[in-house]
Protein backbone atom coordinates (compact mmCIF):
# COMPACT_ATOMS: atom_id res chain seq x y z
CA UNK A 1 74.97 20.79 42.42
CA UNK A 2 72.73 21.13 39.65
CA UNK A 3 71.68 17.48 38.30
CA UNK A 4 73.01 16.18 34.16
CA UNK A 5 70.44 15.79 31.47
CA UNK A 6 71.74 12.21 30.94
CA UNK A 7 73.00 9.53 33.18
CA UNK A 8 74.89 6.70 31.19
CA UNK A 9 75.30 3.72 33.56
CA UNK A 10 77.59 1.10 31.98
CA UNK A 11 77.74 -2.17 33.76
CA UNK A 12 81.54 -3.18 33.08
CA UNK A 13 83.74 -6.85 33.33
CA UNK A 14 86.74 -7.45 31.41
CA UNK A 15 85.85 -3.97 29.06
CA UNK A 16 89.80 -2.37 29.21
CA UNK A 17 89.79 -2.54 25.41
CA UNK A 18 86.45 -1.75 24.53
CA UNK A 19 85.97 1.33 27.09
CA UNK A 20 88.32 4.03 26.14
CA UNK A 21 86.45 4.15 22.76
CA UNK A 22 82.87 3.83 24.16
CA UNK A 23 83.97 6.92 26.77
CA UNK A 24 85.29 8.89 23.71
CA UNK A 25 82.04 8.40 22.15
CA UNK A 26 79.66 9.01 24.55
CA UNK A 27 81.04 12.13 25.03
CA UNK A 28 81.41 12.99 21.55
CA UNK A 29 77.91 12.28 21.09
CA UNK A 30 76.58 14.37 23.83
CA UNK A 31 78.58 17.21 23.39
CA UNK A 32 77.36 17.08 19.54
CA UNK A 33 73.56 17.72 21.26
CA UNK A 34 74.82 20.10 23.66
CA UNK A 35 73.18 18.34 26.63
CA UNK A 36 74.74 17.94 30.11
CA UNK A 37 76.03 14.40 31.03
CA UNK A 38 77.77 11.73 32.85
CA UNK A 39 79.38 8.91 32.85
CA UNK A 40 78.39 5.78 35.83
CA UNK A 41 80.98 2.89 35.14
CA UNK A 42 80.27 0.27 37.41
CA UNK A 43 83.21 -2.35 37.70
CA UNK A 44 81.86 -5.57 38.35
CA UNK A 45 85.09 -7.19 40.22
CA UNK A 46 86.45 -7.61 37.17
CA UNK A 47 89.69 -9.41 36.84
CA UNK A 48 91.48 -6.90 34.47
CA UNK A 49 92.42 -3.56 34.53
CA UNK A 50 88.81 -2.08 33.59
CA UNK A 51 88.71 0.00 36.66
CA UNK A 52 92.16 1.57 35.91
CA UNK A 53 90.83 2.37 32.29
CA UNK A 54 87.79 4.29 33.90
CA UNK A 55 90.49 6.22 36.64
CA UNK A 56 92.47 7.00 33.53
CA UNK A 57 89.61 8.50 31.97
CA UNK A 58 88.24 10.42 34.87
CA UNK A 59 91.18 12.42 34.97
CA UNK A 60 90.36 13.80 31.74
CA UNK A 61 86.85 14.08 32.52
CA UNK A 62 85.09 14.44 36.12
CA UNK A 63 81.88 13.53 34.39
CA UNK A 64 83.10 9.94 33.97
CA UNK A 65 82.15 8.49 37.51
CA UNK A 66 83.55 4.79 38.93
CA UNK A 67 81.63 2.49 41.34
CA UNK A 68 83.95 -0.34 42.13
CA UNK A 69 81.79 -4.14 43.75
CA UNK A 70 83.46 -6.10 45.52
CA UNK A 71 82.76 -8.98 43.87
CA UNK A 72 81.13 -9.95 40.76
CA UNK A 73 77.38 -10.00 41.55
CA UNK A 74 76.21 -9.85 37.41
CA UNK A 75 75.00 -7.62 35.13
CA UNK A 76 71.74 -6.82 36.77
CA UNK A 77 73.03 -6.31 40.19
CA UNK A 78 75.89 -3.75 38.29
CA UNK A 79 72.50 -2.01 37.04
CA UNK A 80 71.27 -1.13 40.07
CA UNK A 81 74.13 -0.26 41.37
CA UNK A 82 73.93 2.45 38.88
CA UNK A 83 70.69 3.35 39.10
CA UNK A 84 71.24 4.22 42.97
CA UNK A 85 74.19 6.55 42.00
CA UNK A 86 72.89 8.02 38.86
CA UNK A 87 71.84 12.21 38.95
CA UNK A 88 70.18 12.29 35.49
CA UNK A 89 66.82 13.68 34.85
CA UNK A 90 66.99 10.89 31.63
CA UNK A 91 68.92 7.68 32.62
CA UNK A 92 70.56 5.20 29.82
CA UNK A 93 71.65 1.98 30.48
CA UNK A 94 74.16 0.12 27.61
CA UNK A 95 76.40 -2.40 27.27
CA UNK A 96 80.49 -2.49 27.51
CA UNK A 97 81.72 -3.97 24.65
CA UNK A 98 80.51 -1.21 21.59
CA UNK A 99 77.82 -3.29 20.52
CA UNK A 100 75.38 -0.69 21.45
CA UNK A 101 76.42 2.36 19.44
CA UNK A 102 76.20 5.86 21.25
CA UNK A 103 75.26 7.87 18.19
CA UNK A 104 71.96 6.21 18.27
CA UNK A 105 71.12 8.10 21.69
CA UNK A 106 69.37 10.51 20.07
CA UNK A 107 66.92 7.87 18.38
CA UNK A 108 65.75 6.87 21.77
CA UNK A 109 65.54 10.46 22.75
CA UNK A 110 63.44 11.17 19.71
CA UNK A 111 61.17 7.87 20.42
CA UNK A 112 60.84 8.56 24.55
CA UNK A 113 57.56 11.32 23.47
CA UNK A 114 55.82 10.64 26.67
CA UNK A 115 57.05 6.88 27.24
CA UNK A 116 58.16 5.95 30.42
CA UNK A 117 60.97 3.57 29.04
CA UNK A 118 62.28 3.19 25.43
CA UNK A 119 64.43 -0.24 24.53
CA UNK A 120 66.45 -0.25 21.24
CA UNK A 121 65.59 -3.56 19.44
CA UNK A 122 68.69 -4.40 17.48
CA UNK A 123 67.97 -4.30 13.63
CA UNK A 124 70.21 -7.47 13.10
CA UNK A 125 71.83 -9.50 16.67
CA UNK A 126 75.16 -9.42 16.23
CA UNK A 127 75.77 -11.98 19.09
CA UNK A 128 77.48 -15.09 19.39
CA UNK A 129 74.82 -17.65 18.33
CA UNK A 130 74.34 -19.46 21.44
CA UNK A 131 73.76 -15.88 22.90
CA UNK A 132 71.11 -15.04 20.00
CA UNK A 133 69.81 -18.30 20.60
CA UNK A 134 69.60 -17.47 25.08
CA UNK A 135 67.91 -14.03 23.77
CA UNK A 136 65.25 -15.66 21.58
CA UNK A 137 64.25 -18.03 24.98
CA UNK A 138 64.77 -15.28 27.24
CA UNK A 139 62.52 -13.17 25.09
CA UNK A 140 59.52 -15.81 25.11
CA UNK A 141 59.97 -16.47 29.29
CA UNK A 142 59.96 -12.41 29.53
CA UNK A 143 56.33 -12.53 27.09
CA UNK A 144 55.29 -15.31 29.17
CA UNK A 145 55.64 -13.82 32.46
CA UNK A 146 55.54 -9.94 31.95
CA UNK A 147 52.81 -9.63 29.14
CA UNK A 148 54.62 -6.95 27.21
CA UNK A 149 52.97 -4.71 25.02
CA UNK A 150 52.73 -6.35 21.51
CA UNK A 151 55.83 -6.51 19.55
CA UNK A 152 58.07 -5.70 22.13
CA UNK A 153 61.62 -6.62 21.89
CA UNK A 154 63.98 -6.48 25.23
CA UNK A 155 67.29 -5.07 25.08
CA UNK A 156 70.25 -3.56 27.52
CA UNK A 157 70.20 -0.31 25.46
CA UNK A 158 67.69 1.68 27.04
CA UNK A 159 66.60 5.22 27.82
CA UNK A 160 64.27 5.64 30.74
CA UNK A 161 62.84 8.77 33.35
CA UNK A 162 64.23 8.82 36.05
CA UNK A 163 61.82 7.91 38.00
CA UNK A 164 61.89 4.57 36.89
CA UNK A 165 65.37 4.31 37.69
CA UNK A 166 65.21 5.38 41.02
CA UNK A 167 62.64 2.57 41.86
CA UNK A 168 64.42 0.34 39.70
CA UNK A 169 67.42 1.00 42.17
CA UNK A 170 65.74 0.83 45.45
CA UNK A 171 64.03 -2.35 44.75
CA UNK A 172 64.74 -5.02 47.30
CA UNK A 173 65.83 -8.22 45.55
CA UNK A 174 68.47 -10.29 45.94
CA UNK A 175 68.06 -11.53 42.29
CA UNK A 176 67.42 -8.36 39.69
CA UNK A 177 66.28 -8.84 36.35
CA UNK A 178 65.73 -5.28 35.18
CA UNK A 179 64.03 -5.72 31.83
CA UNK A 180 61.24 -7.51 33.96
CA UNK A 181 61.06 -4.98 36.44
CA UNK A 182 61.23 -2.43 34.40
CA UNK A 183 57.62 -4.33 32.98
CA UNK A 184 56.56 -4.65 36.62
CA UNK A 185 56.75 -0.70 37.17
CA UNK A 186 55.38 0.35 33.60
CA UNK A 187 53.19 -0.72 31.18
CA UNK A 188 54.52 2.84 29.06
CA UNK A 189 57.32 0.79 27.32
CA UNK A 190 58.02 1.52 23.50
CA UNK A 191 60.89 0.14 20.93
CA UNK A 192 62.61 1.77 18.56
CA UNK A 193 64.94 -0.09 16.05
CA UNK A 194 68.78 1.12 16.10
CA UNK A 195 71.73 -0.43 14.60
CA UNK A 196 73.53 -3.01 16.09
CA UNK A 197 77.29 -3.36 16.16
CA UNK A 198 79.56 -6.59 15.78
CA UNK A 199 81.94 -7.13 18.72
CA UNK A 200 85.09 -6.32 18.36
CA UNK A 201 86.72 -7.34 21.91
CA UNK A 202 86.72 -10.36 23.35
CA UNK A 203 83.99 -13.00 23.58
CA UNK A 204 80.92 -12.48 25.49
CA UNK A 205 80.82 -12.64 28.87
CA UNK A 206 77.22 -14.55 29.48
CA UNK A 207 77.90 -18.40 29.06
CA UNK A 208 75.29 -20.81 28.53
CA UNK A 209 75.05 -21.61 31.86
CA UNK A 210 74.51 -17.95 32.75
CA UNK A 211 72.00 -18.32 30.42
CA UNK A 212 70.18 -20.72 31.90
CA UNK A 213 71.00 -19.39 35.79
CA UNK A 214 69.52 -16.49 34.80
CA UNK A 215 66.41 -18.18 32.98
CA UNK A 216 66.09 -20.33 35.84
CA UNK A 217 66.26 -16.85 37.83
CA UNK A 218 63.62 -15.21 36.10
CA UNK A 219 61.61 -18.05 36.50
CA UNK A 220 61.98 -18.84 40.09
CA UNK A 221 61.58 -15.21 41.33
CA UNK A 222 58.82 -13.74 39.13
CA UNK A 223 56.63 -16.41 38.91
CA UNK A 224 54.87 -19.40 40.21
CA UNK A 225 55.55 -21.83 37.23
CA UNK A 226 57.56 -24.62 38.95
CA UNK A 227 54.74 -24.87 41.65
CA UNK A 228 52.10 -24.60 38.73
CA UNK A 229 53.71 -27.10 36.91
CA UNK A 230 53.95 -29.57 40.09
CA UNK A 231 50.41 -28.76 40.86
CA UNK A 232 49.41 -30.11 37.39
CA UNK A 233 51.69 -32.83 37.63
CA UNK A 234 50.12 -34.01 41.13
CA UNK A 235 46.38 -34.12 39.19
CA UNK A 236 47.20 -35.66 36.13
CA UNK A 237 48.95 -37.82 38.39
CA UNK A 238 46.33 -38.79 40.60
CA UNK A 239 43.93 -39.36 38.03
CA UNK A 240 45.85 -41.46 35.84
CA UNK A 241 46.82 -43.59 39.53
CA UNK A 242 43.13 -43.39 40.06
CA UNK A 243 42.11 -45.02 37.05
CA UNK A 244 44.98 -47.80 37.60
CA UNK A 245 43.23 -48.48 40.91
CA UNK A 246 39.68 -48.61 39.08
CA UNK A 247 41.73 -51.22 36.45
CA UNK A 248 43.26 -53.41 39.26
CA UNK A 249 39.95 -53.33 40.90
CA UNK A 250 38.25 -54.86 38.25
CA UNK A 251 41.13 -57.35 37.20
CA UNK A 252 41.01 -58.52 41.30
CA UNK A 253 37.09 -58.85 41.21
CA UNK A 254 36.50 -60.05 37.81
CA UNK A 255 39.84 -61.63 36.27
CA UNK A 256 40.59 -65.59 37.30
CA UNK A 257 43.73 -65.75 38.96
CA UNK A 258 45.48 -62.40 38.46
CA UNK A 259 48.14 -61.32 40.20
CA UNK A 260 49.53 -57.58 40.22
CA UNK A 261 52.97 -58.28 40.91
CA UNK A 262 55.44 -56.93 42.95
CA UNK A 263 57.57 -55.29 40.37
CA UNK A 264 54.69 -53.19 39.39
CA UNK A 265 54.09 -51.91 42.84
CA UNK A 266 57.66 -51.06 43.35
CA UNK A 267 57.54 -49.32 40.54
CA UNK A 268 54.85 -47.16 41.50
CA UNK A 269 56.66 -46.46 45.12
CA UNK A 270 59.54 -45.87 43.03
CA UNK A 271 58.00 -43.13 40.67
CA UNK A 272 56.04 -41.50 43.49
CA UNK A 273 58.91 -41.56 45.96
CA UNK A 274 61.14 -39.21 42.82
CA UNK A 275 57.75 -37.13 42.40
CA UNK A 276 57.83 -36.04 46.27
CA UNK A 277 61.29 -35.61 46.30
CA UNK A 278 61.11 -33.29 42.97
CA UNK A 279 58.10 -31.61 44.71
CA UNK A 280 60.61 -31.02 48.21
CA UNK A 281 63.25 -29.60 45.65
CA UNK A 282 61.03 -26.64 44.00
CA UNK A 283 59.82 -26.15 47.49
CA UNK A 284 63.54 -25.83 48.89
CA UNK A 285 64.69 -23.49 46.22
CA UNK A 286 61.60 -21.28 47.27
CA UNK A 287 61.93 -21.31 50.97
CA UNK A 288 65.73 -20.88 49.93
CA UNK A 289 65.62 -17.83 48.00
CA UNK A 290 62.85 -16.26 50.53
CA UNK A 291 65.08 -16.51 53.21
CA UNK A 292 67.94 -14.15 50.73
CA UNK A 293 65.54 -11.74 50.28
CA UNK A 294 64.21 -11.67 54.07
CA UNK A 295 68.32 -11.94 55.02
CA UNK A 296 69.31 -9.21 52.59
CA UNK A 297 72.65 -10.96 52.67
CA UNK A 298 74.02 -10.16 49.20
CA UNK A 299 72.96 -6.87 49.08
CA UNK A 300 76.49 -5.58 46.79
CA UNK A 301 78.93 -4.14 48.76
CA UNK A 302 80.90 -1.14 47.03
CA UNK A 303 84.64 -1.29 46.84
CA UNK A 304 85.44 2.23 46.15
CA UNK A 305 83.12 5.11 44.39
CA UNK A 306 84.42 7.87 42.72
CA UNK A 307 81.46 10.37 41.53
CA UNK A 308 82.09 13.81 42.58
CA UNK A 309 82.28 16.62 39.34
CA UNK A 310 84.65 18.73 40.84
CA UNK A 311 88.54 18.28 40.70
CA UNK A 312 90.56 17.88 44.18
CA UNK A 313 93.89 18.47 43.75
């Protein structure tokens, strides 16, 4: 079966309104550059009729594939999903909701030269603001921990070889976050500026606190800043308790009749006593997640997975 030019893989949750028109335009657009394609819709367990939308449309069109989860494992895990099912010599990964317009495919294509990866940064975010507000932080934890290139800008509208996509899908972790990986596989990463489109379905589907579970994510699993941050706690700690002890010292030695107190020491059990316990926490959530990705346990499990070109009546 000889392989597409393009894979489109399309991470999908509550999209029934938006995805007949985004399907209509992808393949507009491609057949407009006269380049072979498909179509990887990959139904998160979502609770409304997305997946019959993408059935619908794969009757028209056997280029338009389905991979159905279980249950809703997020955005990322949809992605590599994807990634493990897509053909494409070029792979493109875009949001459901028509916020990422498919006519600007062939300004990545132009951009890619010999780039490994090429994001579209958004002229203008056209996001609900606590959502422009969770990209802006997101963006500065991805510079802090990934050292992009200068400039760079992450987005979910990207165009990449596909032989970062085939590591980016056979990557074991329980807890994707693609943009980083993608930064962990290449340092050939280039943006290009493309327009950005205003929602016209629905609300987003990232919350705040998806925001933050995924921040807290990205934290946690690609870096060592909790136990960074706990080891600089512990000194500054210790010194300052140090130089308490040189202060008491002197008081005891020096100072008629003084008397530390008892309320002071508890105090000091007190705040040491939450320190350890923070300390066992950060430690927990590492030994915790270690054991997921030595357990493998929520590896996605596939519902149903429709991909073949050819009819079969």
């Amino acid at each position: 079966m000889e392989r597409p030019a393009f894979s489109v893989v399309i991470p999908c949750y509550r999209s029934e309104a938006s995805l007949p028109e985004l399907l209509q335009r992808i393949a507009a657009q491609f057949e407009k550059m006269g380049e072979t394609w498909e179509v990887i819709c990959v139904d998160d367990s979502s609770p409304d009729g997305t997946a019959a939308v993408v059935r619908q449309a794969r009757q028209a069109d056997r280029r338009i594939k389905l991979v159905q989860h279980f249950r809703n494992y997020g955005q990322h895990q949809a992605l590599s999903t994807g990634f493990r099912h897509a053909r494409g010599r070029l792979v493109i990964t875009m949001d459901d909701d028509l916020q990422h317009p498919p006519e600007e495919i062939p300004t990545l294509v132009a951009a890619l030269g010999s780039h490994d990866v090429v994001i579209a940064a958004p002229e203008a975010r056209r996001h609900a603001a606590h959502k422009n507000l969770g990209s802006v932080a997101m963006g500065w934890i991805l510079r802090a921990v990934f050292k992009p290139p200068p400039g760079y800008v992450a987005s979910a509208f990207r165009l990449m070889r596909d032989t970062v996509a085939n590591h980016l899908g056979t990557a074991h972790t329980v807890f994707p976050y693609v943009s980083g990986m993608i930064l962990q596989t290449t340092a050939n990463v280039s943006n290009v500026y493309v327009r950005h489109d205003e929602r016209r379905h629905g609300a987003t589907n990232y919350s705040l606190s998806g925001l933050l579970r995924l921040a807290s994510n990205l934290i946690i699993n690609y870096t060592r800043l909790p136990l960074q941050i706990m080891v600089a706690v512990g000194i500054l700690i210790s010194i300052v308790s140090f130089g308490l002890i040189v202060r008491v010292g002197y008081k005891k030695l020096f100072v008629v009749d003084y008397e530390a107190g008892w309320t002071s020491l508890i105090m000091v059990i007190a705040f040491f006593g939450g320190l350890n316990l923070l300390g066992l926490a950060v430690v927990g959530e590492y030994m915790s997640r270690l054991l997921s990705e030595i357990s493998a346990g929520s590896r996605v499990v596939i519902r149903e997975a429709l991909l073949d070109d050819e009819a079969t009546d």
